[in-house]
Protein backbone atom coordinates (compact mmCIF):
# COMPACT_ATOMS: atom_id res chain seq x y z
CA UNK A 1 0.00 0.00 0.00
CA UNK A 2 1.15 3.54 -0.89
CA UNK A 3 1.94 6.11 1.46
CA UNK A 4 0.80 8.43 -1.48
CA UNK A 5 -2.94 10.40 -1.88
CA UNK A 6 -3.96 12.58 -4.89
CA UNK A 7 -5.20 15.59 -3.76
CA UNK A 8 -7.77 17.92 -4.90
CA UNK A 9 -6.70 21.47 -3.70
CA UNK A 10 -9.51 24.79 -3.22
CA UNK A 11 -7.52 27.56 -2.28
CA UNK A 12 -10.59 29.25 -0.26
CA UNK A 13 -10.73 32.70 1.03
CA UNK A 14 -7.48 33.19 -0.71
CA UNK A 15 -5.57 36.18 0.37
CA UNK A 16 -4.36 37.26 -3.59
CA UNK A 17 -1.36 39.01 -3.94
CA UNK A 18 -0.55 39.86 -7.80
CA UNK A 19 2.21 41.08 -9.61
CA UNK A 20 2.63 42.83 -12.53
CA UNK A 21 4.86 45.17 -14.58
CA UNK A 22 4.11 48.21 -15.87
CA UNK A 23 4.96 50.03 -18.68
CA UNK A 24 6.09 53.57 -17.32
CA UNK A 25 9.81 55.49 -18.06
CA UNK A 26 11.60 54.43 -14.90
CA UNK A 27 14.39 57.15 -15.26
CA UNK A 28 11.56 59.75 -15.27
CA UNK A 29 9.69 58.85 -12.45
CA UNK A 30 12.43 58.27 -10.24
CA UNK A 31 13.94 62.07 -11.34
CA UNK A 32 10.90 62.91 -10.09
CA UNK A 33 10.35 61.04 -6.69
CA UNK A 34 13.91 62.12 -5.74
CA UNK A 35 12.48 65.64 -6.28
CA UNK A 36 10.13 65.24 -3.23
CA UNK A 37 10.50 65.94 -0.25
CA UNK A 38 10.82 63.45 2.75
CA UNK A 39 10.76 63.15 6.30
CA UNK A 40 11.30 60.33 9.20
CA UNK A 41 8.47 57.62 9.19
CA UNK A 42 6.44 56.88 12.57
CA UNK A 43 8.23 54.37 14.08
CA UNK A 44 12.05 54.67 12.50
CA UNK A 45 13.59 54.58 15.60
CA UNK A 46 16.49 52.62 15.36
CA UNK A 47 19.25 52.11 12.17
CA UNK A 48 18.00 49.17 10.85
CA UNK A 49 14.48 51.12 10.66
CA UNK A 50 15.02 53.86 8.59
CA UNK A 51 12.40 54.57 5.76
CA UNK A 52 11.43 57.81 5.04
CA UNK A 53 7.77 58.87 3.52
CA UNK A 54 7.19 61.89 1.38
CA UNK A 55 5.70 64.58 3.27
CA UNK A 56 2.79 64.54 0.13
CA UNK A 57 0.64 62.32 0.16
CA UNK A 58 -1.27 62.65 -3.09
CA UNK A 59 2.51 62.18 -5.35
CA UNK A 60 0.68 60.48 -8.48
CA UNK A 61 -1.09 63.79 -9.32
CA UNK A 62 2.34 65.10 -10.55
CA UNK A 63 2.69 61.55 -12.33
CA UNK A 64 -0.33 61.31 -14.56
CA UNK A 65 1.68 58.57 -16.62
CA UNK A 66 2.17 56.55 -13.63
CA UNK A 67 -1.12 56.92 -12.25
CA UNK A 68 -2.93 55.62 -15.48
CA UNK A 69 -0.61 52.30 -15.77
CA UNK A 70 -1.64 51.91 -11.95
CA UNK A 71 -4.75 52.65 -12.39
CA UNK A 72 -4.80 49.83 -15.04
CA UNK A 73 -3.09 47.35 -12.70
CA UNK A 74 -5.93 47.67 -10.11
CA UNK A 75 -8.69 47.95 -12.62
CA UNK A 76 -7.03 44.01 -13.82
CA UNK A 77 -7.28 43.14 -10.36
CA UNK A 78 -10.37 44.05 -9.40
CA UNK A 79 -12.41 43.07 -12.89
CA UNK A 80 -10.13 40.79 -14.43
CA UNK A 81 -9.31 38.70 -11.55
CA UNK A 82 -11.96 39.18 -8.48
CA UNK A 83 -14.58 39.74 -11.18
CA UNK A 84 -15.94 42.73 -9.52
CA UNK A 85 -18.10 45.38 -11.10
CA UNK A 86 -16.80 48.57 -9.24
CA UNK A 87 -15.83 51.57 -9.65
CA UNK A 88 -12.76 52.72 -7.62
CA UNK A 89 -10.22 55.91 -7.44
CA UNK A 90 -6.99 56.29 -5.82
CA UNK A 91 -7.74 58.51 -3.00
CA UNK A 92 -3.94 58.91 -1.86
CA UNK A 93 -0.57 57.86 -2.71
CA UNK A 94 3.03 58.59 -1.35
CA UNK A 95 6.54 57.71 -1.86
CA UNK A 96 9.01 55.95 0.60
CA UNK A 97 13.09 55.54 0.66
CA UNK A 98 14.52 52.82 2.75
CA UNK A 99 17.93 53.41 2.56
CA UNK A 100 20.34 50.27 2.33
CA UNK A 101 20.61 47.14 4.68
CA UNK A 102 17.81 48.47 6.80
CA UNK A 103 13.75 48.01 6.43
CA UNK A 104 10.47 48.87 7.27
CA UNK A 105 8.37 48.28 9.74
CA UNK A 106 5.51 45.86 8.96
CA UNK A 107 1.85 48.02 8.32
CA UNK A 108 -1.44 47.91 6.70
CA UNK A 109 -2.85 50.64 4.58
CA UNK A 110 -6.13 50.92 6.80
CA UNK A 111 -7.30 54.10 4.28
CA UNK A 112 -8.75 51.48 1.53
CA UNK A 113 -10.00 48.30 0.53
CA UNK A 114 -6.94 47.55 -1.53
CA UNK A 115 -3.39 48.49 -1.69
CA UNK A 116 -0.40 48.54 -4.30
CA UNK A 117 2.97 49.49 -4.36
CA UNK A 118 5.21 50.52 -7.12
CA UNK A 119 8.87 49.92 -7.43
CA UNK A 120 10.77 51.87 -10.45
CA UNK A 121 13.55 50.07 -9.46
CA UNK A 122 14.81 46.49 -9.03
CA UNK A 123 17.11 44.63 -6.75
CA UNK A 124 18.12 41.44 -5.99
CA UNK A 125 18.56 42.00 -2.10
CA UNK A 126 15.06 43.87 -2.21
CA UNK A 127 12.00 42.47 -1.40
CA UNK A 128 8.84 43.12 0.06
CA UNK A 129 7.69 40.76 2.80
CA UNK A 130 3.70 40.09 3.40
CA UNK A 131 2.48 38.46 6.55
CA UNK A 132 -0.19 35.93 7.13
CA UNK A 133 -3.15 38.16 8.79
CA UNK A 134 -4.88 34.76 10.01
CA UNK A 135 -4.30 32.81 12.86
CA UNK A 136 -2.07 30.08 12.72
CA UNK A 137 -3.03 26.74 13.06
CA UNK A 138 0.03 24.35 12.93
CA UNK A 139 3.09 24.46 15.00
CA UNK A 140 6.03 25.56 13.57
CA UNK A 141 7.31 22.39 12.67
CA UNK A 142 6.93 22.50 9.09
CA UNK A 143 9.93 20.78 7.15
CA UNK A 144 8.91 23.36 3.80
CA UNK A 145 7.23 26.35 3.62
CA UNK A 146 4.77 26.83 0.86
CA UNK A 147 2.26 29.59 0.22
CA UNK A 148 -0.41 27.16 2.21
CA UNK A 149 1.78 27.50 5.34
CA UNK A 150 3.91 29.93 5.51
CA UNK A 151 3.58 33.06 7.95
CA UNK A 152 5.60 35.31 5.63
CA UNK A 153 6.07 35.44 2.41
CA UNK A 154 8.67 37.36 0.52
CA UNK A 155 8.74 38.71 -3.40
CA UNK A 156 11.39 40.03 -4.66
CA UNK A 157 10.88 43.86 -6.15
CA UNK A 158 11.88 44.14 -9.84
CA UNK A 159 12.07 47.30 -11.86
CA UNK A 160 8.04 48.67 -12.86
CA UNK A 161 6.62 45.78 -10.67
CA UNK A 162 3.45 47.26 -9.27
CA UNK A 163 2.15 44.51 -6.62
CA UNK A 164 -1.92 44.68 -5.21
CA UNK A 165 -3.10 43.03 -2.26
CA UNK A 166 -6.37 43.44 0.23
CA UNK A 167 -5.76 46.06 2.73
CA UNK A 168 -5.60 43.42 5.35
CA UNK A 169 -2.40 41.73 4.40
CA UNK A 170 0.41 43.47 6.32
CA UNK A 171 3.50 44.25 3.95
């Protein structure tokens, strides 16, 4: 007898994270976000948290070219893929540096339903990290992590990667 079972597998109540890239001039929009002006994020109190957050919050009204292809991404997301007939608008949008080696702290955008976040640049030792917002049921005794058990899980930022997720996932 086989130790073996075929198993049919219903991702329910999924928590969807997509990726996608868009199709913006990088060079121009990061000429632009460097333009901006920044201060110290809420909780950057030590070296290894240090991200700074533009002190506008509405940035994508000086980047009408970026705002459309995002505006596209979540329009895919929400119609295309969760097959919702909705309208929606971006009601606020900001820009953050992390500098180096260090990080941010982990947040949810509690303003909206649904979040994204654009990266004009790519790097292998970059990535954004979501966490699990459910309670965990098994022990962490797990000899691989997959996306059904895993707490975190980590994708790595390439360059005009615009990622969307449900305001509840923590990133």
């Amino acid at each position: 007898m086989s130790d073996k079972y075929n198993f049919n597998i219903f991702p329910l109540f999924s928590d969807v994270v997509t990726t996608t890239t868009l199709k913006c001039d990088d060079k121009k929009i990061l000429k632009s976000l460097k333009k901006l002006k920044y201060v110290k994020r809420e909780g950057s109190i030590s070296k290894e948290v240090n991200c700074l957050i533009s002190k506008n919050y509405n940035v994508l009204d000086s980047l009408p070219i970026l705002k459309g292809e995002i505006h596209k991404g979540l329009k895919l997301y929400i119609k295309g893929l969760m097959k919702q007939d909705t309208g929606f608008k971006i009601t606020t949008s900001w820009a953050t540096q992390t500098k180096p080696k260090a990080y941010s702290n982990s947040h949810q955008h509690a303003n909206s339903w649904l979040s994204a976040v654009y990266y004009p640049e790519g790097d292998v030792n970059f990535k954004i990290r979501f966490h699990c917002p459910k309670p965990q049921l098994w022990l962490d005794h797990c000899n691989e992590y997959n996306i059904y058990n895993s707490k975190t899980y980590d994708i790595k930022a390439d360059k005009n990667m615009l990622d969307n997720f449900s305001k509840h996932i923590s990133s």
